[in-house]
Protein backbone atom coordinates (compact mmCIF):
# COMPACT_ATOMS: atom_id res chain seq x y z
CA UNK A 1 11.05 6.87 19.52
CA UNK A 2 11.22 3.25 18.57
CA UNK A 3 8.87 0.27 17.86
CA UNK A 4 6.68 -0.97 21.13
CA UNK A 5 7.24 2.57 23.00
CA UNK A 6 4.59 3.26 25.16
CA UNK A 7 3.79 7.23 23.93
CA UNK A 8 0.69 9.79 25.01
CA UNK A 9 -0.11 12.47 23.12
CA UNK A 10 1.25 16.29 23.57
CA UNK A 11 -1.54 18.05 21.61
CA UNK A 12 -5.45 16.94 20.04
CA UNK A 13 -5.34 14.76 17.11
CA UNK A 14 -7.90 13.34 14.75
CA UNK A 15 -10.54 13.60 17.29
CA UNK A 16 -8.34 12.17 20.06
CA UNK A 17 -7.79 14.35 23.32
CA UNK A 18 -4.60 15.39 25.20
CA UNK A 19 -2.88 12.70 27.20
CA UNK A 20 -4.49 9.58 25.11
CA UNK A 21 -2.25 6.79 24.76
CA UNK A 22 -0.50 4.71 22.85
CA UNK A 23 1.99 2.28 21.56
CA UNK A 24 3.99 2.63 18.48
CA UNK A 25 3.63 -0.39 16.26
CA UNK A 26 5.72 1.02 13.28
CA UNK A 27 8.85 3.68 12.67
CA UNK A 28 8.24 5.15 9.24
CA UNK A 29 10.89 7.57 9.81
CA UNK A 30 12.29 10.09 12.37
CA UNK A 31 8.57 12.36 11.59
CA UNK A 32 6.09 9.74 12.16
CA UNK A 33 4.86 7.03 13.40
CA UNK A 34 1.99 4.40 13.22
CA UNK A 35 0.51 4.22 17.18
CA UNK A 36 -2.43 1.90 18.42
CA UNK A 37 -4.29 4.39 20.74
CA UNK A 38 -6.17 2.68 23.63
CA UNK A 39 -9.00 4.19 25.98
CA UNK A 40 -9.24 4.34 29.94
CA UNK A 41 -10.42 0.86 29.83
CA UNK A 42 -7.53 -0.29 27.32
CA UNK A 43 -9.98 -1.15 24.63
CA UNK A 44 -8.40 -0.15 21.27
CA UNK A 45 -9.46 2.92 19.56
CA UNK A 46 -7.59 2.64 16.33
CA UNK A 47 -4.53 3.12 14.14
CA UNK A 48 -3.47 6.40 13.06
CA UNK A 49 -0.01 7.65 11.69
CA UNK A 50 0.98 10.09 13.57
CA UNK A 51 3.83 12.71 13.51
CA UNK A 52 6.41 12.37 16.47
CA UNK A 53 6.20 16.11 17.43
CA UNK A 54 2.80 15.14 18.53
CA UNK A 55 3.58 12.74 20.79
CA UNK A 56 5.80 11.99 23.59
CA UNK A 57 7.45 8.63 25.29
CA UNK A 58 6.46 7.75 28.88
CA UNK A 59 7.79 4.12 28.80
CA UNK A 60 10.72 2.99 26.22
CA UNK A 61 10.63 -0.88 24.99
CA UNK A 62 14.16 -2.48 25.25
């Protein structure tokens, strides 16, 4: 999981359901990340740090 990955999440987290999405704006390390979560109208939600076992990549940035 790398910077600008398009990721969804695998499990409910700070309020946010299953399947929300994302983008990671910052690596930290291999355990977590900082994601921009967006809603069904791709309005921003907010910024949350987030650990990678909570999330999973459906579109990888080159």
């Amino acid at each position: 999981m790398k910077e600008l990955d398009c990721v969804k999440l695998t499990k409910p987290f700070k309020g946010l359901p299953l399947g929300t999405k994302g983008v990671v704006v910052l690596k930290y390390n291999d355990e977590d990340v900082e994601v921009e979560f967006f809603d069904d109208n791709d309005q921003s939600i907010d910024v949350y740090t987030v650990p990678t076992d909570c999330l999973e990549v459906t579109w990888k940035a080159k």
